[in-house]
N, C-alpha and C. Protein backbone atom coordinates (compact mmCIF):
# COMPACT_ATOMS: atom_id res chain seq x y z
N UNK A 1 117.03 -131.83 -70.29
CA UNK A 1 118.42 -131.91 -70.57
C UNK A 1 119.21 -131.38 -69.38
N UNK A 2 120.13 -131.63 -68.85
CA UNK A 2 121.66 -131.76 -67.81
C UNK A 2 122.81 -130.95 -68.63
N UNK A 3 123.51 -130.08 -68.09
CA UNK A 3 124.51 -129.26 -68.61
C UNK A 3 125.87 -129.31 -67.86
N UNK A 4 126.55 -130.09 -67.46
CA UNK A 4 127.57 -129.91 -66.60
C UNK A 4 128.55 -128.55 -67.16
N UNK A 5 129.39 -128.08 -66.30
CA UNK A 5 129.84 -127.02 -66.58
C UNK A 5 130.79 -126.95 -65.13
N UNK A 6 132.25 -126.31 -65.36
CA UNK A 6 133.23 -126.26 -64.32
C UNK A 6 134.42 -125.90 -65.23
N UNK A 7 135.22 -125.71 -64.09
CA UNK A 7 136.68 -125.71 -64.70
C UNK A 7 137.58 -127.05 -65.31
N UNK A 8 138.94 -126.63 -66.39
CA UNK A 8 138.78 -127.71 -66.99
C UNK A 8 139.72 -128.95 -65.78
N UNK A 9 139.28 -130.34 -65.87
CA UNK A 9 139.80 -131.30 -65.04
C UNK A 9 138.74 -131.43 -63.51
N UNK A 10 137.32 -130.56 -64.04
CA UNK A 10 136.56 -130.47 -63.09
C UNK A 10 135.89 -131.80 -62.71
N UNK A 11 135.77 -132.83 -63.31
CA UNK A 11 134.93 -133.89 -63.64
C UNK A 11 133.85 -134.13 -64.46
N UNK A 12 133.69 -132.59 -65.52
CA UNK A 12 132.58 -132.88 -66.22
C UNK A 12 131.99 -133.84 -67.00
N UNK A 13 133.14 -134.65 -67.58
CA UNK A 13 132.99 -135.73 -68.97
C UNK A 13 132.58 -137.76 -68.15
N UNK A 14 133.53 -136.91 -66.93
CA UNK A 14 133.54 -138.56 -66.20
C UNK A 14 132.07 -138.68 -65.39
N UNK A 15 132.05 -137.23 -64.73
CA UNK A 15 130.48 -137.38 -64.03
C UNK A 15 129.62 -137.53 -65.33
N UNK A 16 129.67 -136.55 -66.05
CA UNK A 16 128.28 -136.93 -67.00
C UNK A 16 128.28 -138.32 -67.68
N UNK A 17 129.18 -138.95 -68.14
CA UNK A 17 128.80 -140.22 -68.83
C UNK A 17 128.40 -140.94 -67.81
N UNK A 18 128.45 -140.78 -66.57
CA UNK A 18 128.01 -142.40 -65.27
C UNK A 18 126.51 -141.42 -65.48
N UNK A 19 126.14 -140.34 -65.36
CA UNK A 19 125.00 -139.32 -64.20
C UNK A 19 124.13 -139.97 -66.25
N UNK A 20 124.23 -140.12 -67.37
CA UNK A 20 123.44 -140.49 -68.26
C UNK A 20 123.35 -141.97 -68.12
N UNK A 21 124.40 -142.54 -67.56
CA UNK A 21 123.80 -143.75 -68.04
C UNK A 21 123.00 -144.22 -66.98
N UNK A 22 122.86 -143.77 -65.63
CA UNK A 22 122.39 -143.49 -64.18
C UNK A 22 120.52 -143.10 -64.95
N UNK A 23 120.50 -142.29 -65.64
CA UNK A 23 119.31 -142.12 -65.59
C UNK A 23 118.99 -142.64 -67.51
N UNK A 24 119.79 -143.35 -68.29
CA UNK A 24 119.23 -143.94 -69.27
C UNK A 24 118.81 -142.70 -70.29
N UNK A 25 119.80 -141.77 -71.02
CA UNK A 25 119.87 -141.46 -71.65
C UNK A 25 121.29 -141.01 -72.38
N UNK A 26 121.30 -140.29 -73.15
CA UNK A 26 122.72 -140.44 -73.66
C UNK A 26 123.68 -139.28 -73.41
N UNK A 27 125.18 -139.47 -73.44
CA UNK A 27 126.11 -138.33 -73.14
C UNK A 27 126.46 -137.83 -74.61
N UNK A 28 126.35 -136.13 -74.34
CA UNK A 28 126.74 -135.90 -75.29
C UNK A 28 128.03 -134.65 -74.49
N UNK A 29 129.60 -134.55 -75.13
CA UNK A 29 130.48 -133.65 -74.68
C UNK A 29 130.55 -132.74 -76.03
N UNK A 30 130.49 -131.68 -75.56
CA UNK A 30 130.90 -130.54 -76.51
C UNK A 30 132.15 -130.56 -77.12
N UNK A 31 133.36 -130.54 -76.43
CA UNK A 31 134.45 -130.48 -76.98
C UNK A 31 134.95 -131.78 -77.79
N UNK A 32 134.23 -132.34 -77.88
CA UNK A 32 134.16 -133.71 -78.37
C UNK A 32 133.28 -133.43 -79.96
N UNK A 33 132.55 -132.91 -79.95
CA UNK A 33 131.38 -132.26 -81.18
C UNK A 33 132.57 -131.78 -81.78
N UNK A 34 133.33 -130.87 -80.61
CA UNK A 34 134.37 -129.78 -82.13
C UNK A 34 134.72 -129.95 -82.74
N UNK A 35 135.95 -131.42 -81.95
CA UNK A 35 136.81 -131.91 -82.43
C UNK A 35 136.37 -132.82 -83.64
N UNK A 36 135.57 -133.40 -83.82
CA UNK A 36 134.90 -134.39 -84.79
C UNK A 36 134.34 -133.04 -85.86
N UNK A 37 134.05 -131.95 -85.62
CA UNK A 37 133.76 -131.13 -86.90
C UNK A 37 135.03 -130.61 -87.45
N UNK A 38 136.06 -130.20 -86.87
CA UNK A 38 137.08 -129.43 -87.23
C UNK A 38 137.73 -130.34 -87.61
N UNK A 39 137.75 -132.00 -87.00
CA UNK A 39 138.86 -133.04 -87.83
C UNK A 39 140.47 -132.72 -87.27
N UNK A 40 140.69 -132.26 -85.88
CA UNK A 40 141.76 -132.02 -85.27
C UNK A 40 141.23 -131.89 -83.74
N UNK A 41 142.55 -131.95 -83.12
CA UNK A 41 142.41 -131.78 -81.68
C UNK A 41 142.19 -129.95 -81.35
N UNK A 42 141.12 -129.89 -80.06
CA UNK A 42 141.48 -128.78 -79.52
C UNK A 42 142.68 -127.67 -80.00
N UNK A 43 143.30 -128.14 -78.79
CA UNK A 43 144.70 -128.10 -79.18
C UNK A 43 145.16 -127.50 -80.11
N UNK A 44 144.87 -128.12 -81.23
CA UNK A 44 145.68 -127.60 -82.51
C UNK A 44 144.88 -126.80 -83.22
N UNK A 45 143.98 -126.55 -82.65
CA UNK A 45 142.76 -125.88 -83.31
C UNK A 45 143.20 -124.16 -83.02
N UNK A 46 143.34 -123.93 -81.62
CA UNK A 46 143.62 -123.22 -80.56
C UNK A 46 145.03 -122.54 -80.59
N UNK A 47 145.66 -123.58 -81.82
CA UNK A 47 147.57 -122.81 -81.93
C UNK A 47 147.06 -122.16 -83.26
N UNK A 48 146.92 -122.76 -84.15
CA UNK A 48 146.52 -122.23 -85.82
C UNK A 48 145.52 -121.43 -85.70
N UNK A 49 144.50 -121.26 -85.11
CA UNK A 49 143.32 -120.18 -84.94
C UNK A 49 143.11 -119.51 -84.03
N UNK A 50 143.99 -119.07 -82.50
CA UNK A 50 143.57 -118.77 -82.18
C UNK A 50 142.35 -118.98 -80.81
N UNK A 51 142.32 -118.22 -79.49
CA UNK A 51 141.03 -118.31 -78.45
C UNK A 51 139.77 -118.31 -79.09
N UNK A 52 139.69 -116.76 -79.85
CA UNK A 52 138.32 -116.37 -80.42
C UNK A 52 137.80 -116.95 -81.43
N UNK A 53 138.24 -117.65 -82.10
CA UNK A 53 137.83 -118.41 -83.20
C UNK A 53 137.54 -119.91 -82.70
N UNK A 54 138.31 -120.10 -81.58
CA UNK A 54 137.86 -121.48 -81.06
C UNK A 54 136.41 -121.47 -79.95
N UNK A 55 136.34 -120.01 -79.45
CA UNK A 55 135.11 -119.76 -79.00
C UNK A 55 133.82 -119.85 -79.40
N UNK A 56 134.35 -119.13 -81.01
CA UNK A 56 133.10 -118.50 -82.04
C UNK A 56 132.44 -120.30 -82.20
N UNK A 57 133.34 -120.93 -82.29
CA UNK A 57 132.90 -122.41 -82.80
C UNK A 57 132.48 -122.96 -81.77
N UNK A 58 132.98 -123.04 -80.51
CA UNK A 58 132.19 -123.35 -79.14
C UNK A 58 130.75 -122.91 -79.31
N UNK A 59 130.52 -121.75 -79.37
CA UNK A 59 129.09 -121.20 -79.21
C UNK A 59 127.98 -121.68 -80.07
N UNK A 60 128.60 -121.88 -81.43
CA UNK A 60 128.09 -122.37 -82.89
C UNK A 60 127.83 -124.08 -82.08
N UNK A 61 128.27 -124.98 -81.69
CA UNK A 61 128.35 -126.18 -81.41
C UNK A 61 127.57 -126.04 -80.35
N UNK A 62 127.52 -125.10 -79.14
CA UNK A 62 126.45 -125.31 -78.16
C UNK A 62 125.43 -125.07 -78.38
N UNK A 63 125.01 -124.33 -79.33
CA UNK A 63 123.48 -123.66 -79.58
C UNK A 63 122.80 -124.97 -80.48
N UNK A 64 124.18 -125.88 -81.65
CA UNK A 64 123.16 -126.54 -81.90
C UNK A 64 122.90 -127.92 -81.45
N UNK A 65 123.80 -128.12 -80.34
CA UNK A 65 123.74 -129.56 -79.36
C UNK A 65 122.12 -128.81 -78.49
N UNK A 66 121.87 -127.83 -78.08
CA UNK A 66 120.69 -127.91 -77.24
C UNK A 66 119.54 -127.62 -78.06
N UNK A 67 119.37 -127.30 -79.26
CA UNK A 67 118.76 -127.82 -80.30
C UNK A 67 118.10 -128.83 -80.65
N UNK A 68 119.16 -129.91 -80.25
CA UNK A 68 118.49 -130.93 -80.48
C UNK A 68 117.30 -131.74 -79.67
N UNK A 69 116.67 -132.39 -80.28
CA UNK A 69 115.37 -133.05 -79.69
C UNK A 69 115.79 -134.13 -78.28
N UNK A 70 115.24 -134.25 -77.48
CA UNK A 70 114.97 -135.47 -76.52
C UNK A 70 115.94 -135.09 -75.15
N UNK A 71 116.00 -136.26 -74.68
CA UNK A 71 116.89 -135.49 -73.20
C UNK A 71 118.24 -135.96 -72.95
N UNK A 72 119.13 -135.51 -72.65
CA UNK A 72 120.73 -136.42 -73.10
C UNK A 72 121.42 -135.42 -71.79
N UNK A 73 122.74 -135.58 -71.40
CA UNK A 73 123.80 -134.92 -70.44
C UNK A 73 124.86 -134.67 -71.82
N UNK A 74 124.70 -133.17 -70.95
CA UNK A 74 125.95 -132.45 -72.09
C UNK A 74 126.82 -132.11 -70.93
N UNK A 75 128.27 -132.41 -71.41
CA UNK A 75 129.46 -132.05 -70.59
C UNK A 75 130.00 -130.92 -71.70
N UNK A 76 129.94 -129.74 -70.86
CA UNK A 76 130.64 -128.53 -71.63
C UNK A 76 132.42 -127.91 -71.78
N UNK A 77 132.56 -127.23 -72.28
CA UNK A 77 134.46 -127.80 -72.50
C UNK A 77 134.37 -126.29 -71.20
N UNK A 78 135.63 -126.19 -70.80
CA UNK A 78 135.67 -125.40 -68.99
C UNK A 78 135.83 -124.19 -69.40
N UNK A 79 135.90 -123.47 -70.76
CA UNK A 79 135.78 -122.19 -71.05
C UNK A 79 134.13 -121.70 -71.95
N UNK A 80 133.15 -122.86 -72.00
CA UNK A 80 132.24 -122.32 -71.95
C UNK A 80 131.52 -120.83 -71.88
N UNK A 81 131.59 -121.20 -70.24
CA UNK A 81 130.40 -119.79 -69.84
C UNK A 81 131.28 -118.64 -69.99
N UNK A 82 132.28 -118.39 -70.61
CA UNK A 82 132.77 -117.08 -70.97
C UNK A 82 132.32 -116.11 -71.59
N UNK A 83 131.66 -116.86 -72.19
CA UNK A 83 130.55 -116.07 -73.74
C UNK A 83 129.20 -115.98 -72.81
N UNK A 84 128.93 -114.95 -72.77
CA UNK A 84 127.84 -114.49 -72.51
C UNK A 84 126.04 -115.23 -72.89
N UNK A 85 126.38 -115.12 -74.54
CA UNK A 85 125.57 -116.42 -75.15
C UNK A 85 125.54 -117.55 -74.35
N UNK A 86 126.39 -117.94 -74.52
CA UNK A 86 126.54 -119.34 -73.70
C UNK A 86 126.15 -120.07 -73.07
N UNK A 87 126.27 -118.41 -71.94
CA UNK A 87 125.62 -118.86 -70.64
C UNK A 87 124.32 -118.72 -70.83
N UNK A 88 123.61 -117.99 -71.50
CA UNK A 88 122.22 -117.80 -71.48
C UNK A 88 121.76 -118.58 -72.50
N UNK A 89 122.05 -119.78 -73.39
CA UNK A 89 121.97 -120.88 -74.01
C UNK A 89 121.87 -121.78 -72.86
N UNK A 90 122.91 -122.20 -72.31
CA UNK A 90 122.56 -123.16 -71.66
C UNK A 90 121.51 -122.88 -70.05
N UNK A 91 121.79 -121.78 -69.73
CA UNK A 91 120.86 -121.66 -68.50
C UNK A 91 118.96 -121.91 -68.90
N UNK A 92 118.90 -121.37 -70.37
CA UNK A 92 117.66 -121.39 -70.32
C UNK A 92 117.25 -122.97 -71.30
N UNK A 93 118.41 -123.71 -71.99
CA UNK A 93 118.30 -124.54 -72.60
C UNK A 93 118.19 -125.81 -71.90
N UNK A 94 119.12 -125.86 -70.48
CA UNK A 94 119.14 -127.43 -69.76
C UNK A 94 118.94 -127.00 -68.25
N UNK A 95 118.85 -128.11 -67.18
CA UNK A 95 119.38 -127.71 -65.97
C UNK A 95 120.64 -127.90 -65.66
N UNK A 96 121.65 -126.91 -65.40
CA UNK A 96 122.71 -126.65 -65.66
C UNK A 96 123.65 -127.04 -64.13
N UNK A 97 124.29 -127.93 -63.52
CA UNK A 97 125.54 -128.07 -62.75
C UNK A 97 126.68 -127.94 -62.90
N UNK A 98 127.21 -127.27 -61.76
CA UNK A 98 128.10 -126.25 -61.32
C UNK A 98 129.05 -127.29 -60.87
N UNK A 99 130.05 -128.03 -61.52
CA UNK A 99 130.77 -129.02 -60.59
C UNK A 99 132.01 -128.26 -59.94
N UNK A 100 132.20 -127.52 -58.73
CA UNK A 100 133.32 -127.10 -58.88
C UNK A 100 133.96 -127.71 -57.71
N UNK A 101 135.33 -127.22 -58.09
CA UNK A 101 136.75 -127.65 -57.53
C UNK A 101 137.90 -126.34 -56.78
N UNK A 102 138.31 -126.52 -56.26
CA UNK A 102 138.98 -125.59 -55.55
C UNK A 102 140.73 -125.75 -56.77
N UNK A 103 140.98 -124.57 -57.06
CA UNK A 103 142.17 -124.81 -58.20
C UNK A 103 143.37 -125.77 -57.72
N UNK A 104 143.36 -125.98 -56.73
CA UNK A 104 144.90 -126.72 -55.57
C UNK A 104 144.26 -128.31 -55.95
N UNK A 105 142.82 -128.68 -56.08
CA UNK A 105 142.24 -129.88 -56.28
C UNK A 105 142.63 -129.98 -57.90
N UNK A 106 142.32 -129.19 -58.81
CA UNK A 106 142.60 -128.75 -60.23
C UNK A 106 143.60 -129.89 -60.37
N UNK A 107 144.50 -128.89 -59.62
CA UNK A 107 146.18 -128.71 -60.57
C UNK A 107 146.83 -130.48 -59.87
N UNK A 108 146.16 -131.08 -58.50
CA UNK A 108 146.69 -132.34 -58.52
C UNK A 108 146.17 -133.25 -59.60
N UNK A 109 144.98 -133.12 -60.09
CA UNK A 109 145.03 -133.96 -61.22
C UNK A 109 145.18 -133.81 -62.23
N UNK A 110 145.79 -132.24 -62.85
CA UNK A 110 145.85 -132.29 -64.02
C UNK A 110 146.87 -131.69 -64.57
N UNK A 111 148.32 -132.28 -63.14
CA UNK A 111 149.80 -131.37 -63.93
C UNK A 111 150.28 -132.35 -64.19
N UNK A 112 149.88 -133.48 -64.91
CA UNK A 112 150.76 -133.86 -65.75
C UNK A 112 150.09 -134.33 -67.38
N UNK A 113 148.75 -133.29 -67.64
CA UNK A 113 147.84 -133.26 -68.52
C UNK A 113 148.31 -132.46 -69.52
N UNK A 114 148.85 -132.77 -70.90
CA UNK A 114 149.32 -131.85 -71.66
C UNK A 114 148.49 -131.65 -72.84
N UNK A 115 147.30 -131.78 -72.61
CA UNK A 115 146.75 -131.55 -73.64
C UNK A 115 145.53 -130.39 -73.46
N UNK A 116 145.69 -129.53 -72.25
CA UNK A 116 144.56 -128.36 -72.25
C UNK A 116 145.54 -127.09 -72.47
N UNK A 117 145.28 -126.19 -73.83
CA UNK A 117 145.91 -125.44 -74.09
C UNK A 117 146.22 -124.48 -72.72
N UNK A 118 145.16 -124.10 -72.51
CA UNK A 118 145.44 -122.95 -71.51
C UNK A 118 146.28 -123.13 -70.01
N UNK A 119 146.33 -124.46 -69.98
CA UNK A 119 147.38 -125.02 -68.90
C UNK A 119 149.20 -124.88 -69.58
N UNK A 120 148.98 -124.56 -70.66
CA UNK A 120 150.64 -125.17 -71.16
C UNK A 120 151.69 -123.86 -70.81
N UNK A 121 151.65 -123.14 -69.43
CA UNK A 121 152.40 -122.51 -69.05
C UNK A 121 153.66 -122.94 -67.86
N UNK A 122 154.87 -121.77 -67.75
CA UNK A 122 155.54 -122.54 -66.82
C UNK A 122 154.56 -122.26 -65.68
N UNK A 123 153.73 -121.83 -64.84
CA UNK A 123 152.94 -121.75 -63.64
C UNK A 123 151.69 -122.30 -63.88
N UNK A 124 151.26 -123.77 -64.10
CA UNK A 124 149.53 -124.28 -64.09
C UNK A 124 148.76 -124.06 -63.24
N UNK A 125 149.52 -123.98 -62.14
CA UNK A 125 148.50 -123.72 -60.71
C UNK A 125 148.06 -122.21 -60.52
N UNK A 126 149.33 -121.42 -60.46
CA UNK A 126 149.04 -120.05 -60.66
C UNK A 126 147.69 -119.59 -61.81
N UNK A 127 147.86 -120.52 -63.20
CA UNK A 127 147.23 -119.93 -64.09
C UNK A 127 145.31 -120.80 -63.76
N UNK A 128 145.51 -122.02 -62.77
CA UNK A 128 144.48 -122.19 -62.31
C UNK A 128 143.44 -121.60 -61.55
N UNK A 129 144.54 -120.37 -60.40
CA UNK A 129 144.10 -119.75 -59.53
C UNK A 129 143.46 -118.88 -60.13
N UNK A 130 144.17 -118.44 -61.58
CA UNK A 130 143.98 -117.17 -62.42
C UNK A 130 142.16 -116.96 -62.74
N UNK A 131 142.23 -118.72 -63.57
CA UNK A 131 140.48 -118.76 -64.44
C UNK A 131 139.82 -119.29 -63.35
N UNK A 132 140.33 -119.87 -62.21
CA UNK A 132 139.42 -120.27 -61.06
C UNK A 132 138.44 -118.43 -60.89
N UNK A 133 139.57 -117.46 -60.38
CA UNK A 133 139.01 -116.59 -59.72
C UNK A 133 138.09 -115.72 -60.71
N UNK A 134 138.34 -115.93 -62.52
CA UNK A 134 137.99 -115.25 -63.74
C UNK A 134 136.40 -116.19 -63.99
N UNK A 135 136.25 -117.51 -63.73
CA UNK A 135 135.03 -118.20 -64.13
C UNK A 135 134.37 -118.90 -63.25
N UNK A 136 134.89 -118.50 -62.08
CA UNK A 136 133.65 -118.88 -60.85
C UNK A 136 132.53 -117.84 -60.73
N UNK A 137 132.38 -117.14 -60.62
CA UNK A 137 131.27 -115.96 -60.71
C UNK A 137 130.57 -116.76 -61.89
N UNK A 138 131.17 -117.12 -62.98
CA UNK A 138 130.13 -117.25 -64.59
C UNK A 138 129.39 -118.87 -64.18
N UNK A 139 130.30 -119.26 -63.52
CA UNK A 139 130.01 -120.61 -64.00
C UNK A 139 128.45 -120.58 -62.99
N UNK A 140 128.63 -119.44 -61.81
CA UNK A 140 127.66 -119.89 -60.34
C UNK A 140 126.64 -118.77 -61.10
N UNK A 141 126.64 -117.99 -62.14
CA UNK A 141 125.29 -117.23 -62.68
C UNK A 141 124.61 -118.26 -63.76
N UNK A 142 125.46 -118.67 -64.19
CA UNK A 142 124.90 -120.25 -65.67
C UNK A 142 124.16 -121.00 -64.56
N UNK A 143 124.62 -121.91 -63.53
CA UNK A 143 124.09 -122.95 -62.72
C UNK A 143 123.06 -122.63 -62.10
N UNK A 144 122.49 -124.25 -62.14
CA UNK A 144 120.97 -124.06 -61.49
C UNK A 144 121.40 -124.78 -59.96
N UNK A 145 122.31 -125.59 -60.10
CA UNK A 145 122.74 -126.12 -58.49
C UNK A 145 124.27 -126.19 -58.87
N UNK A 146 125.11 -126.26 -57.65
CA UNK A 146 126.73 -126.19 -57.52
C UNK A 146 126.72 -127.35 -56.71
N UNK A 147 127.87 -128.39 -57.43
CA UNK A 147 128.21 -129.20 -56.31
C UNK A 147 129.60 -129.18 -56.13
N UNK A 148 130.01 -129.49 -54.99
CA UNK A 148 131.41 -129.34 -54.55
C UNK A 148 132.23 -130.50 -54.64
N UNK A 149 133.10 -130.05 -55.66
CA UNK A 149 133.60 -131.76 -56.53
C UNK A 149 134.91 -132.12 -56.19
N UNK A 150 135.51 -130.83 -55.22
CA UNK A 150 136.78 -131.10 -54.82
C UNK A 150 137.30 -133.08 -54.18
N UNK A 151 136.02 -133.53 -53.13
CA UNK A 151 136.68 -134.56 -52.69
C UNK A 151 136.30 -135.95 -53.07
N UNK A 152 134.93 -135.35 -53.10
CA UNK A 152 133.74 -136.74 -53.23
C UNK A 152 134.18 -137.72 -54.39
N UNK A 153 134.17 -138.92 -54.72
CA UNK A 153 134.25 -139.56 -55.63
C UNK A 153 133.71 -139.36 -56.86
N UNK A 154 133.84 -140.12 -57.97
CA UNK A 154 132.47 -139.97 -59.32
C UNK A 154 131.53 -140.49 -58.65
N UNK A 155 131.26 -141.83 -58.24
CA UNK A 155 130.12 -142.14 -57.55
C UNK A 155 129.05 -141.16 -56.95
N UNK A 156 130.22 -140.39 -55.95
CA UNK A 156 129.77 -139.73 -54.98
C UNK A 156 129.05 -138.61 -55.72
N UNK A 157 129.64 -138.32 -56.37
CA UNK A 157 128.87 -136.66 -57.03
C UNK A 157 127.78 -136.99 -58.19
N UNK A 158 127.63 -138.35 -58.88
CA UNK A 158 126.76 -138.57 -59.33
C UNK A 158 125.52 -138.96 -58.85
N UNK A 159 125.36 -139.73 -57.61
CA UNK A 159 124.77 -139.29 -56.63
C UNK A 159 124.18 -138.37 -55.73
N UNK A 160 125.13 -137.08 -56.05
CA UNK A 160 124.67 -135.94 -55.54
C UNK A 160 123.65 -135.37 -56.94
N UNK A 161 124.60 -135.60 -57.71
CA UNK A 161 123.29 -134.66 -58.72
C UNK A 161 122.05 -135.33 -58.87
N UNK A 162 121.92 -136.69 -59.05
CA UNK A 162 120.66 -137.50 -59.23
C UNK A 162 120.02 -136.86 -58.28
N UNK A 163 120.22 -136.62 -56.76
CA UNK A 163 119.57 -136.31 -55.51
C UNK A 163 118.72 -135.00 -56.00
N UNK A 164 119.87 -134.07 -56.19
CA UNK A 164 119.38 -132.96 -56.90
C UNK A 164 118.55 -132.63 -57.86
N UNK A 165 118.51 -133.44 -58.53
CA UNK A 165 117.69 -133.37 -59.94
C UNK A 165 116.36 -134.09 -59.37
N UNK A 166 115.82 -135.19 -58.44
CA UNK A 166 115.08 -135.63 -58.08
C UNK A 166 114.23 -134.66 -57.35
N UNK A 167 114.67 -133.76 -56.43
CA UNK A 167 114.49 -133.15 -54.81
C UNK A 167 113.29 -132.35 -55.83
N UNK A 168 114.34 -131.45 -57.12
CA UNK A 168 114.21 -130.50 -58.22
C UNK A 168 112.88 -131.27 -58.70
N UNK A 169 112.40 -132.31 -58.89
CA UNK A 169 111.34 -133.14 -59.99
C UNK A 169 111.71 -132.69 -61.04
N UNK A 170 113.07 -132.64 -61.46
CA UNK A 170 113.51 -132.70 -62.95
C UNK A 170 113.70 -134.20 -63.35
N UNK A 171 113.65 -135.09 -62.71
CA UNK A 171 114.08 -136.46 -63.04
C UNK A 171 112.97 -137.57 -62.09
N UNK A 172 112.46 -138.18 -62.73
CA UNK A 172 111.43 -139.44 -62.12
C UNK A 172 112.67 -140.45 -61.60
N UNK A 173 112.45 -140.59 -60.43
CA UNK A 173 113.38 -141.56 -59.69
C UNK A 173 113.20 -142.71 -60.43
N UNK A 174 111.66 -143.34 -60.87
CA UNK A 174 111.55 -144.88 -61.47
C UNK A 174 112.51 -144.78 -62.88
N UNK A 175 112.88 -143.45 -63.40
CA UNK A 175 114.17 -143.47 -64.41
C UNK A 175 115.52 -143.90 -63.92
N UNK A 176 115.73 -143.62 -62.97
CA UNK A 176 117.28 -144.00 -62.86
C UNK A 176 117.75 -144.98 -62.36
N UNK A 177 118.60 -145.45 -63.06
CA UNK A 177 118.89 -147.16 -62.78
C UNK A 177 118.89 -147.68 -62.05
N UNK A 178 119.07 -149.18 -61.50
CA UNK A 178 118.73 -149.71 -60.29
C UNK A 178 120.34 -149.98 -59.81
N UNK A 179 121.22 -149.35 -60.42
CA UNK A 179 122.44 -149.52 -59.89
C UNK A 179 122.99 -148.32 -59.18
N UNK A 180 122.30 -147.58 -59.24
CA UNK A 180 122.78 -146.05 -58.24
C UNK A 180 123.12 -146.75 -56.55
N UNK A 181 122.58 -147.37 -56.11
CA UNK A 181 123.47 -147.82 -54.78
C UNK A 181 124.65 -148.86 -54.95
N UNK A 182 125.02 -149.08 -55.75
CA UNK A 182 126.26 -150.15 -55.87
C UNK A 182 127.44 -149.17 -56.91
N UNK A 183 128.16 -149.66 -56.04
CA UNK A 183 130.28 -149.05 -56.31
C UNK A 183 130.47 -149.33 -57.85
N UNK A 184 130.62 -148.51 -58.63
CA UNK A 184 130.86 -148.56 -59.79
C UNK A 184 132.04 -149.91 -60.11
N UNK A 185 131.76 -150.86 -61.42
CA UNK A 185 133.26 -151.89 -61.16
C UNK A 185 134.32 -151.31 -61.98
C-alpha cells in the first residue's frame, strides 16, 4: 500500500488517482471516506463539531482504510500526521510520500479554494506559512521518500514516485502500465 501525505492543495488526490491507475490498483482518499460516513462536507463537519472531533474521526477512518486487505493508494486529508497515531499507522501500515510544496506554491493554487476550513482566514498565505512550518517536520518523520511537488507536473511527480517505489522494489515495474511514458490526455 502507497500513503500520500502533504499539505492541503499539495497534490495528494490528483497524484494518487494517476500513481493507482499507473500501477493498476485502486485509489482510495480519506477525506472522501469521512465525508461519505458523516453524510456532509468537511467543512461543515469542522463548524458544528469542531478540529478535535473531526480528528478523532480522521484517525478512526485511517486505521480502518489500512486495515483493509490488498494494495490500493491512499491520499490522506493535509492534517493527517498531526495525530501522533496517525503517523505511526500509516508509517508502519503503507509506504508513505511526502509530496511537498513550498507554502507561496500552496497559496497560488489554492486562494481562490473555499472549501478547506483552515484556509478561511483574512491571511491564507500567512496561515500557510503557519502549518507549512507546524507539519513539515511530521509529515518528513511519517515519510518513507519526499518529493518536491512545488513545480513538476502530475505527470511529472507520478513518475517520480513510480521511480521511487521501483529503485525501493516496492513495485514490479511489469505492474505499471504501459502508459507511464506518454502525456496524460
Amino acid at each position: 500500500m502507497i500513503a500520500l501525505v502533504g499539505m492541503p492543495g499539495g497534490g495528494k488526490s490528483t497524484v494518487g488517482k494517476q500513481l493507482a491507475r499507473q500501477i493498476g490498483v485502486p485509489f482510495v482518499d480519506s477525506d472522501h471516506e469521512i465525508e461519505a460516513r458523516i453524510g456532509s462536507s468537511i467543512r461543515q463537519f469542522f463548524e458544528q463539531h469542531g478540529e478535535e472531533a473531526f480528528r478523532d474521526l480522521e484517525t478512526e477512518v485511517i486505521a480502518e482504510i489500512l486495515a483493509r486487505p490488498g494494495e490500493f493508494v491512499l491520499a490522506t486529508g493535509g492534517g493527517a500526521v498531526l495525530r501522533e497515531r496517525n503517523r505511526e499507522l500509516l508509517h508502519a501500515g503503507a509506504t508513505v510520500i511526502y509530496l511537498r510544496s513550498t507554502p507561496e506554491d500552496l497559496y497560488r493554487r489554492l486562494r481562490h479554494d473555499t472549501t478547506r476550513p483552515l484556509l478561511q482566514v483574512a491571511d491564507p498565505l500567512a496561515r500557510l506559512r503557519e502549518l507549512h512550518r507546524q507539519r513539515d517536520p511530521l509529515y518528513r518523520r511519517c515519510a518513507h521518500y519526499v518529493l518536491e511537488s512545488a513545480r513538476p507536473s502530475v505527470h511529472s511527480l507520478v513518475n517520480m514516485a513510480l521511480t521511487q517505489l521501483e529503485l525501493a522494489g516496492l513495485i514490479d515495474p511489469s505492474r505499471v502500465a504501459a502508459t507511464v511514458g506518454a502525456e496524460p490526455h
